[in-house]
Protein backbone atom coordinates (compact mmCIF):
# COMPACT_ATOMS: atom_id res chain seq x y z
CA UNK A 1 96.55 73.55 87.59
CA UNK A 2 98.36 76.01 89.30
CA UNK A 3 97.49 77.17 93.41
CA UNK A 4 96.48 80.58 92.40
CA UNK A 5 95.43 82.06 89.16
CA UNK A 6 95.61 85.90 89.13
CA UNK A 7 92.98 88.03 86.48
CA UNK A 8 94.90 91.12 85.24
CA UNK A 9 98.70 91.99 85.30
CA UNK A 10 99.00 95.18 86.52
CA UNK A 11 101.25 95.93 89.28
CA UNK A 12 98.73 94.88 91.32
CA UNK A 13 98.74 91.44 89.92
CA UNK A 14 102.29 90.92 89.51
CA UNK A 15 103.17 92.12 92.98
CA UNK A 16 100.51 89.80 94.26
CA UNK A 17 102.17 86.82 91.95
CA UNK A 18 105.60 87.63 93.31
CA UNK A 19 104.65 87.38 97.04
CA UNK A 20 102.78 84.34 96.50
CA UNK A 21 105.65 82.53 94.79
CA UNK A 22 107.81 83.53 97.36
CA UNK A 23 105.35 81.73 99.83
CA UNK A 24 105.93 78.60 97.70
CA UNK A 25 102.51 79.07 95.40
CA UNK A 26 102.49 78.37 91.56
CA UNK A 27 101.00 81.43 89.36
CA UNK A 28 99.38 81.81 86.55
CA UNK A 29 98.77 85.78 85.76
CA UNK A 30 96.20 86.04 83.06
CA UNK A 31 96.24 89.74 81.25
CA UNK A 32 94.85 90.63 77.54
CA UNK A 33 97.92 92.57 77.65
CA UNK A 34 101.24 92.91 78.08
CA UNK A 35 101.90 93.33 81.74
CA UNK A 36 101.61 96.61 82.85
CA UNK A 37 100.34 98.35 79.69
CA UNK A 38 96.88 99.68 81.16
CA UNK A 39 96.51 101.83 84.52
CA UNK A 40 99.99 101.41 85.59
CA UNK A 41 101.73 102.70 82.26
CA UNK A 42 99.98 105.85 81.84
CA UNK A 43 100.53 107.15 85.56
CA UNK A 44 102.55 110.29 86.38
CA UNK A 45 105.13 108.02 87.92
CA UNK A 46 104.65 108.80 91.77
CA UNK A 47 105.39 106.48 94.83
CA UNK A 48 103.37 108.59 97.27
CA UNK A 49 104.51 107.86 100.42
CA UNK A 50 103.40 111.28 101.84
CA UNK A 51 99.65 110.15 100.09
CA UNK A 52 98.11 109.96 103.38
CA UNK A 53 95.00 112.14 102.07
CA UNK A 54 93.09 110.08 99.37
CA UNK A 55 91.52 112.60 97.06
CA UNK A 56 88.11 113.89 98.40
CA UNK A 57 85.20 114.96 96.76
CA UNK A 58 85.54 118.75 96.61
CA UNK A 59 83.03 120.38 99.17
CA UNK A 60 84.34 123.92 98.46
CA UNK A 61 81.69 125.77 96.78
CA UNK A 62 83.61 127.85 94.12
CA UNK A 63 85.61 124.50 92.82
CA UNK A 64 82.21 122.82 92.54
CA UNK A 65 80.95 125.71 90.48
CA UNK A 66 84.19 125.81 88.48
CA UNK A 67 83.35 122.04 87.70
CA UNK A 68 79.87 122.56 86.97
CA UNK A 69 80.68 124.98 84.81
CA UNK A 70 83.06 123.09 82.74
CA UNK A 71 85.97 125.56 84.05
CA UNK A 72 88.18 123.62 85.77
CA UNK A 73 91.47 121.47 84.63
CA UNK A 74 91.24 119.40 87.71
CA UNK A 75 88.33 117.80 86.74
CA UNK A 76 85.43 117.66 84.12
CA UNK A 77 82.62 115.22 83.89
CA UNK A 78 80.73 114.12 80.88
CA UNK A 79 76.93 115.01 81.39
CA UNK A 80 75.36 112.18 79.68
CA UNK A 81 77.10 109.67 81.90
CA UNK A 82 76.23 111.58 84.93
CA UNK A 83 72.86 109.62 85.64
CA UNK A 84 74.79 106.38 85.81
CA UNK A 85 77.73 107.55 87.85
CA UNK A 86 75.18 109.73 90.25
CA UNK A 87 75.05 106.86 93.10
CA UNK A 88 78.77 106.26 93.19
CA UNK A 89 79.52 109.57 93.43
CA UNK A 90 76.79 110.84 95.66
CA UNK A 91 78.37 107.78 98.00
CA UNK A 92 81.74 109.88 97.05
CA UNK A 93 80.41 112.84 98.20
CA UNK A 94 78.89 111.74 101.31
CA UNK A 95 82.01 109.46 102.78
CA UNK A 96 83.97 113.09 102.00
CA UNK A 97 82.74 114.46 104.88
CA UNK A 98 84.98 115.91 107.41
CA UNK A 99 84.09 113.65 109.77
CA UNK A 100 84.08 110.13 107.82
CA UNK A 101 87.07 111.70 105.74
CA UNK A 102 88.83 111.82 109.09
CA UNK A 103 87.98 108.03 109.26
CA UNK A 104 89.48 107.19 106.29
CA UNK A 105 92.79 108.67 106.56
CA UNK A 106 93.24 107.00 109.85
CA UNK A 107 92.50 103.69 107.63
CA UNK A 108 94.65 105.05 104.74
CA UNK A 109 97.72 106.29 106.42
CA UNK A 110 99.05 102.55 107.62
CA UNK A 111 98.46 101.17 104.08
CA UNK A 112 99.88 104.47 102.38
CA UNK A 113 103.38 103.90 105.10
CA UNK A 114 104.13 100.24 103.00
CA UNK A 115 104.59 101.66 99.89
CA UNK A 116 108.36 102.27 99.96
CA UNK A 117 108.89 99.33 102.06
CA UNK A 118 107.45 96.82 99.32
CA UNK A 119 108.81 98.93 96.12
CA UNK A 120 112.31 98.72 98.24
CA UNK A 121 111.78 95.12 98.91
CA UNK A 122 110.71 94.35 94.72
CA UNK A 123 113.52 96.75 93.30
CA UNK A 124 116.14 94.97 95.84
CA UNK A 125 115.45 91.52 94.25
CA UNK A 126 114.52 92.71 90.60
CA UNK A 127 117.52 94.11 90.12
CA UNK A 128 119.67 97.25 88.88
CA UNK A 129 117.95 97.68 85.69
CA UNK A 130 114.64 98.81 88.20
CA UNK A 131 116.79 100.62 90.90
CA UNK A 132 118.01 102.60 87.67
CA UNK A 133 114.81 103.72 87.00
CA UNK A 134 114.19 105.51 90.38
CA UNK A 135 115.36 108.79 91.76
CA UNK A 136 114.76 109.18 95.65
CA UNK A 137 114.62 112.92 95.66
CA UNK A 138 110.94 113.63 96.52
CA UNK A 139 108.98 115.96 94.61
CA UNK A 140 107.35 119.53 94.09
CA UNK A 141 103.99 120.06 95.10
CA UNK A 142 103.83 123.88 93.31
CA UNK A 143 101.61 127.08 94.16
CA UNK A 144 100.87 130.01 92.02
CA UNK A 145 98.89 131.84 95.31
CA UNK A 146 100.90 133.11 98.76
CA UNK A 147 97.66 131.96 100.42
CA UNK A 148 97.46 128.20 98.67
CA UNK A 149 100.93 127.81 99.51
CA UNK A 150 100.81 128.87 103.33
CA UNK A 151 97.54 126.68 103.41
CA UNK A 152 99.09 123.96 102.23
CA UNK A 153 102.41 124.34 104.96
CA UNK A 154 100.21 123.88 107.46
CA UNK A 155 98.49 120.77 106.15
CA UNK A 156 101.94 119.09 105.39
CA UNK A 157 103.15 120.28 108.95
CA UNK A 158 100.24 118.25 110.50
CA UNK A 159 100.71 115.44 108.72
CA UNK A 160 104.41 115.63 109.62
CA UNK A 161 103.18 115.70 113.23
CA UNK A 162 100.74 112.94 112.62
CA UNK A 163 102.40 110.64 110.43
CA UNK A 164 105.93 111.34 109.68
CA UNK A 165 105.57 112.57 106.24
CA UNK A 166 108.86 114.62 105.69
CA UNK A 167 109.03 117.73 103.87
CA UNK A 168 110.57 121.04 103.16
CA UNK A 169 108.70 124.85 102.61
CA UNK A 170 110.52 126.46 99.13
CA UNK A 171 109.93 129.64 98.39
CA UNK A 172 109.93 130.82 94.98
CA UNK A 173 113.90 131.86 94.92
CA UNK A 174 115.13 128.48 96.11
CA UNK A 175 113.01 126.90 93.93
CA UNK A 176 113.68 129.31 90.98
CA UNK A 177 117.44 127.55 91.89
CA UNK A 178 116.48 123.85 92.36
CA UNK A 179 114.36 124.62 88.91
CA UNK A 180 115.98 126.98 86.67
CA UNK A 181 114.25 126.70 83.68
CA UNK A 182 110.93 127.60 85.05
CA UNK A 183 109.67 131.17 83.91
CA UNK A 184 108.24 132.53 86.91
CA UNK A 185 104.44 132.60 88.19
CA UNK A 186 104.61 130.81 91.28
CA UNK A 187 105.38 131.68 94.78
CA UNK A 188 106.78 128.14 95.97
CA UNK A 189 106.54 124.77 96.79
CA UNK A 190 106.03 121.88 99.37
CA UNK A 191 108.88 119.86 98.53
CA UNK A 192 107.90 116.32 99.85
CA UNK A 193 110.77 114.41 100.69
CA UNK A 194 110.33 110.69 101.35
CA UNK A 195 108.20 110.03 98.43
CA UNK A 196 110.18 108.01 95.38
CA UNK A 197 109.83 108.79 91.36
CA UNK A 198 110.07 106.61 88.36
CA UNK A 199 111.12 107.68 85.26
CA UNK A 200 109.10 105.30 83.39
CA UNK A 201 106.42 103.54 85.00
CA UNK A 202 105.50 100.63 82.59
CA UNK A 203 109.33 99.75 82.87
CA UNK A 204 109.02 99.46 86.17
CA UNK A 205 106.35 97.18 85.93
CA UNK A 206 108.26 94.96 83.08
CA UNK A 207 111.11 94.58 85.69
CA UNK A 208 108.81 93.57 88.19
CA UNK A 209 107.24 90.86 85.39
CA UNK A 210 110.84 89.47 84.74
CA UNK A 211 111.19 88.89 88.26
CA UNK A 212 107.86 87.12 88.63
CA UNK A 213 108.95 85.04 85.87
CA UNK A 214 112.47 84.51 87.58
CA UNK A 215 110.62 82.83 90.61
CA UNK A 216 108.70 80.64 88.45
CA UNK A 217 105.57 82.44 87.50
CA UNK A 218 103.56 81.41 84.79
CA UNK A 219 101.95 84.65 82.11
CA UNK A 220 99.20 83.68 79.91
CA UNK A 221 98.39 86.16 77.27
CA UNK A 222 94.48 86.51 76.47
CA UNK A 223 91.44 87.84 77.32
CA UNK A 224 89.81 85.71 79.75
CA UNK A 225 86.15 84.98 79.49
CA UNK A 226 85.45 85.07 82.46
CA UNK A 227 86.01 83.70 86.06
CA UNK A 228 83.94 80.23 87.56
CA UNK A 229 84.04 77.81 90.29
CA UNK A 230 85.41 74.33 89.24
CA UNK A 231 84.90 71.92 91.82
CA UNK A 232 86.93 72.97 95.13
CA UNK A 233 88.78 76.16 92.70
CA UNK A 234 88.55 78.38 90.42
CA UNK A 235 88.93 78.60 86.54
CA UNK A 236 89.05 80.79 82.98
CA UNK A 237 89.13 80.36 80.09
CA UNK A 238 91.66 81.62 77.62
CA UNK A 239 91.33 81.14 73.92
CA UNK A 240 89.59 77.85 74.33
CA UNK A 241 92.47 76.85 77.03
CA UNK A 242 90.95 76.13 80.66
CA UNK A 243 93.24 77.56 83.27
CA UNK A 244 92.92 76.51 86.88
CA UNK A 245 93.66 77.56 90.51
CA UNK A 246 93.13 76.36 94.07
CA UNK A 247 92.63 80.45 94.72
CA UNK A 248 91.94 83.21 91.92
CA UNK A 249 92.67 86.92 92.50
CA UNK A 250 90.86 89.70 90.96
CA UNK A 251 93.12 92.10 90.22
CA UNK A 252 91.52 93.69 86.91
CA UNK A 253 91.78 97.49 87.90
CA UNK A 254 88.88 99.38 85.91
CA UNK A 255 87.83 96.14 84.37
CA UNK A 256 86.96 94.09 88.12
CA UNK A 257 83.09 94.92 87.78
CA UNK A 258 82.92 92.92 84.16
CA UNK A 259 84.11 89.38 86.39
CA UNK A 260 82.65 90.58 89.84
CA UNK A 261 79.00 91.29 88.42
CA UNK A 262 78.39 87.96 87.06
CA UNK A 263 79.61 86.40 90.46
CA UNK A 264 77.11 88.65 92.07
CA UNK A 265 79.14 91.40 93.41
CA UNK A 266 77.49 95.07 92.76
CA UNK A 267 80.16 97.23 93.75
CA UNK A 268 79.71 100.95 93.74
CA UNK A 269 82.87 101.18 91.63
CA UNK A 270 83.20 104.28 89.19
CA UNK A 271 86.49 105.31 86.91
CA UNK A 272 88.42 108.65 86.93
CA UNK A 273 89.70 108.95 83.08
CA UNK A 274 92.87 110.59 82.96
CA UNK A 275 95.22 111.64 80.16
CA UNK A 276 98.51 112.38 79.01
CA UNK A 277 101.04 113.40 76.22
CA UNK A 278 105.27 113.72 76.19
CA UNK A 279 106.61 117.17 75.13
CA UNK A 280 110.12 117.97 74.27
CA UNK A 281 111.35 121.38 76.02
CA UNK A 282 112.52 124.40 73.75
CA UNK A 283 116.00 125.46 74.23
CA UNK A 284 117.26 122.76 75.76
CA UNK A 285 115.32 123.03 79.25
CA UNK A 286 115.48 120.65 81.99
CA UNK A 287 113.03 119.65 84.33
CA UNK A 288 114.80 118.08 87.65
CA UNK A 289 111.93 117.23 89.59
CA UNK A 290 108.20 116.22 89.32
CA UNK A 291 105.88 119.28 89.85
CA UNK A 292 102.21 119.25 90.59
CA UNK A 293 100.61 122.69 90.23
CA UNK A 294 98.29 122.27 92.58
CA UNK A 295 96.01 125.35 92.08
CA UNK A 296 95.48 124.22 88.34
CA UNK A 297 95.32 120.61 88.42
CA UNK A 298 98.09 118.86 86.19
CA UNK A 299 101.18 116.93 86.79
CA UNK A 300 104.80 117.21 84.65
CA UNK A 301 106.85 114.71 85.19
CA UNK A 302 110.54 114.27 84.05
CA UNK A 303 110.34 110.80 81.73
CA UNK A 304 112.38 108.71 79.80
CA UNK A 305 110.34 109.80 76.59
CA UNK A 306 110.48 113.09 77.62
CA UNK A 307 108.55 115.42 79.76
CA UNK A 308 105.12 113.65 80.75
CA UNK A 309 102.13 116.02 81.42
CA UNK A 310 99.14 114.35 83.21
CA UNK A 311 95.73 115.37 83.65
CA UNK A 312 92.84 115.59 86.44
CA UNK A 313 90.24 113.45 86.75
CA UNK A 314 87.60 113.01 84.38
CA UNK A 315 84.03 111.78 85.17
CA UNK A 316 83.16 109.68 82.56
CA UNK A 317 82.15 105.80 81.63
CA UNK A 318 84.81 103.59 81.15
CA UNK A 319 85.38 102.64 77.78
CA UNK A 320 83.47 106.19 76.10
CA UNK A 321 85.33 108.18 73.30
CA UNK A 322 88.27 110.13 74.52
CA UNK A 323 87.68 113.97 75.20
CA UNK A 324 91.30 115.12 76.50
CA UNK A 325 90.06 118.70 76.91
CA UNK A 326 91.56 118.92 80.39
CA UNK A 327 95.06 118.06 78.48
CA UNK A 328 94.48 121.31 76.23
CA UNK A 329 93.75 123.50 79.73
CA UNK A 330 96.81 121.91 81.02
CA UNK A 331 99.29 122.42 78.07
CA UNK A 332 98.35 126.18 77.65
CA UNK A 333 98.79 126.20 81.69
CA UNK A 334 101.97 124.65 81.58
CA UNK A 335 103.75 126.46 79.12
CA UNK A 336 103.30 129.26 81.13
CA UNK A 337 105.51 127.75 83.71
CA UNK A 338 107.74 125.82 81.76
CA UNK A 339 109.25 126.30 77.97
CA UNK A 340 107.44 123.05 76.75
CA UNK A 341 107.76 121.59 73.18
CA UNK A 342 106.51 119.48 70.71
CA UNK A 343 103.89 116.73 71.45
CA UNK A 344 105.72 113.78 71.03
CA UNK A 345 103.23 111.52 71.05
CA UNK A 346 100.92 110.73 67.80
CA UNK A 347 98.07 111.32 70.18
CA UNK A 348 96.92 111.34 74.33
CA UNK A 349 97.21 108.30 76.09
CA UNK A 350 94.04 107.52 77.83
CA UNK A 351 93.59 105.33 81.07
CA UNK A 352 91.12 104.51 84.21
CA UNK A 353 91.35 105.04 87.37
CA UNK A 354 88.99 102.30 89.36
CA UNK A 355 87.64 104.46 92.52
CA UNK A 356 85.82 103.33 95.58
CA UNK A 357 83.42 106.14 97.30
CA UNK A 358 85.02 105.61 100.22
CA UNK A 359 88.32 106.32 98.54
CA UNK A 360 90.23 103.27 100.19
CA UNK A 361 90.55 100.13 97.87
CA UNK A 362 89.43 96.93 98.03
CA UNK A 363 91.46 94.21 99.31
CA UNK A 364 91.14 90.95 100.76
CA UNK A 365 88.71 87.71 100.59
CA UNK A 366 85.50 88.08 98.84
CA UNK A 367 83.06 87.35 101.05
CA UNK A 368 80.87 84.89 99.45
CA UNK A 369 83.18 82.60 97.63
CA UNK A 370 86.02 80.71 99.60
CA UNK A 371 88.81 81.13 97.48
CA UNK A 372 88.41 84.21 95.97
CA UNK A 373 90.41 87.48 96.55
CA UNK A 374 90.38 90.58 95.04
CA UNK A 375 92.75 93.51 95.21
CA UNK A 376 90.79 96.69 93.28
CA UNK A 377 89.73 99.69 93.50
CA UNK A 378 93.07 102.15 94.33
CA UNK A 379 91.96 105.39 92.62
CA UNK A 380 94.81 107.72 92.59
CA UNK A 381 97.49 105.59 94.32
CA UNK A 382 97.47 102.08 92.07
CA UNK A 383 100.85 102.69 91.42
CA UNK A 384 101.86 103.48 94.64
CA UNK A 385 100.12 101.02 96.42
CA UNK A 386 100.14 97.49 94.05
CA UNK A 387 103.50 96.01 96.14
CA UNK A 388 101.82 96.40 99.58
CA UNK A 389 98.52 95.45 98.09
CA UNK A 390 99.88 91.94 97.00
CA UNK A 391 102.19 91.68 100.13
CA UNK A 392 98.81 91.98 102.10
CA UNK A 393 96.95 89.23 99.64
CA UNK A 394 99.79 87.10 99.70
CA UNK A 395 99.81 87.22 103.51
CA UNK A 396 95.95 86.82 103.91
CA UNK A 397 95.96 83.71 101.01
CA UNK A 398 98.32 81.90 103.07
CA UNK A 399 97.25 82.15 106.49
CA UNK A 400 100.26 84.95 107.62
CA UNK A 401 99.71 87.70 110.04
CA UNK A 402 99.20 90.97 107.92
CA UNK A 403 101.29 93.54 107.85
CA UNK A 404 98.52 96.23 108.54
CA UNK A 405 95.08 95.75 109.72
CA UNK A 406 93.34 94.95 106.11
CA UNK A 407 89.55 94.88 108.00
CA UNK A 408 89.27 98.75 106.73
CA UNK A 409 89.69 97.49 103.09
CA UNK A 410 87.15 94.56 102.92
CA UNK A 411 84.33 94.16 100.61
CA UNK A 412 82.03 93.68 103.33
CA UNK A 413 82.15 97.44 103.83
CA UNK A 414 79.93 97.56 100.10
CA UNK A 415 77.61 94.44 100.22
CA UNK A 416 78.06 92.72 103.40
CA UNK A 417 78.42 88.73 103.93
């Protein structure tokens, strides 16, 4: 028996495993897969340090008709699964308010700050192979409108004001200069300074693995059948293998309600499907930086397998068929920014991300069950976020002082005690 078992290995799960055997715990991290070969592969690859503004639920009336519609590349839903995601996302709609989104980003903003503190801290110790895979040059938040763009300075000065975010206004002839290889079509950029990239995201997470394994963490490959009490802990079962724990995290991502249900925890958790495909460029074009053109909805993303193009967010259950019609929008889109090439993948990749209503994720003790702690539920910012989400479990498992308030972030917010 181990002191903590951990159910999914994610980055949320091996960050979590890492902080705890530094605290002098023994791990087992229980995945189906390969560690991070679900959410936190597929990502566009962002540490978003300047992510202070969890995505809202749009409240402007032409983007909601554009959705409605089925015009946007942002976002899409799927009709038929609208009756079952109507709750959540009436929740969504309602915590999106100006006033209650105000809330939130007060909440957000500390938790949002650790995220280059605890990649720093996990690169430092796992070594040069993940340093490698990071370039500390911020990225390019791209508008095709005079008016978006000039909107958008003044956001990113408040937040300056507010929280420190760093950043820079580039008109379209520096960034024509920083970018050469784009074709034109967009009047500049909010270059956002202090957040990090990562050239390959699922790498990142394998160098995080090897250094959970370094510190003596245990990986058991299977699909657990779920999560019980066992006397005074916790247990699953693995292939007809019991595997035990003192405390058990739920770190499953998208896949937290299918453990959480059955130990009576309804959570008003819904997915955002997202998509993406590699291209090769024509002519030899580079792409230095990471843009996001904002006014569309898509990411592109310099990779190690090439240039990564990620989607919006997609209403839709879980596990449905794939429908990557926002990644057709997007590729026409893009390739009128940017000489893209051939798809290099055999088809889109296809991942979840878990969502709260209140767009802040869940972390912490579950309330009912001693023993039990969960870390779920981080939307757009998994990726960014997983380090400081296990720093804060490891810290609240073992009795430390938090590094940030984590009250916001409870379950108790959802279901109560």
């Amino acid at each position: 028996m181990s002191d903590v078992i951990i159910l999914g290995a994610g980055i949320v799960g091996v960050a979590t495993g890492i902080h705890l055997l530094r605290r002098g715990r023994s791990v087992t991290l229980i995945d189906k897969n390969q560690p991070g070969r679900e959410t936190s592969f597929g990502n566009a690859g962002i540490i978003q340090r300047e992510g202070v503004r969890p995505h809202a639920f749009p409240r402007d009336l032409a983007m909601l008709m554009q959705v409605g519609l089925h015009l946007s590349t942002a976002a899409r839903y799927e009709p038929l699964a609208l009756p079952r995601l109507a709750p959540a996302l009436l929740r969504y709609w309602w915590e999106s308010s100006p006033e209650h989104y105000r809330r939130v980003v007060q909440s957000y903003a500390p938790l949002i700050a650790r995220s280059i503190v605890t990649h720093a801290d996990l690169m430092a110790q796992a070594g040069p192979d993940a340093e490698a895979l990071v370039s500390k040059s911020g990225w390019l938040l791209a508008f095709r409108s005079d008016k978006g763009l000039r909107r958008e300075a003044e956001k990113a000065r408040q937040d300056h004001d507010q929280f420190g975010i760093s950043h820079r206004v580039v008109e379209w002839p520096e960034l024509k200069a920083m970018e050469p290889d784009l074709k034109g079509g967009l009047a500049g950029a909010i270059h956002w300074t202090d957040p990090w990239t990562v050239r390959d995201p699922g790498a990142l997470v394998t160098e995080y693995f090897k250094l959970f394994e370094r510190l003596g963490g245990r990986f058991v490959r299977g699909a657990a059948s779920g999560l019980i009490q066992d006397g005074a802990g916790w247990a699953a079962e693995v292939d007809g293998t019991r595997h035990g724990g003192k405390q058990a995290v739920i770190a499953l991502g998208p896949w937290a309600p299918d453990v959480l249900d059955r130990l009576g925890y309804r959570l008003p958790l819904f997915v955002k499907r997202g998509y993406h495909m590699h291209y090769g460029t024509q002519g030899g074009a580079r792409l230095n930086q990471l843009i996001l053109d904002a006014e569309v909805g898509y990411v592109l993303a310099p990779m190690a397998r090439g240039i990564r193009l990620t989607t919006g967010a997609e209403f839709a259950m879980r596990d449905a068929a794939p429908t990557p019609i926002q990644l057709g929008r997007a590729e026409h889109a893009a390739k009128e920014l940017f000489p893209l090439g051939e798809r290099l993948d055999p088809e889109p990749w296809k991942g979840a991300r878990p969502c709260t209503p209140d767009m802040m994720p869940i972390i912490g003790k579950a309330p009912r069950h001693e023993g039990l702690f969960v870390g779920i539920g981080h939307a757009h910012h998994g990726f960014t976020l997983g380090p400081a989400t296990g720093e804060l479990l490891a810290q609240t498992m073992t009795g430390e002082e938090p590094a940030i308030d984590v009250k916001p972030f409870g379950m108790e917010r959802f279901i109560g005690r």
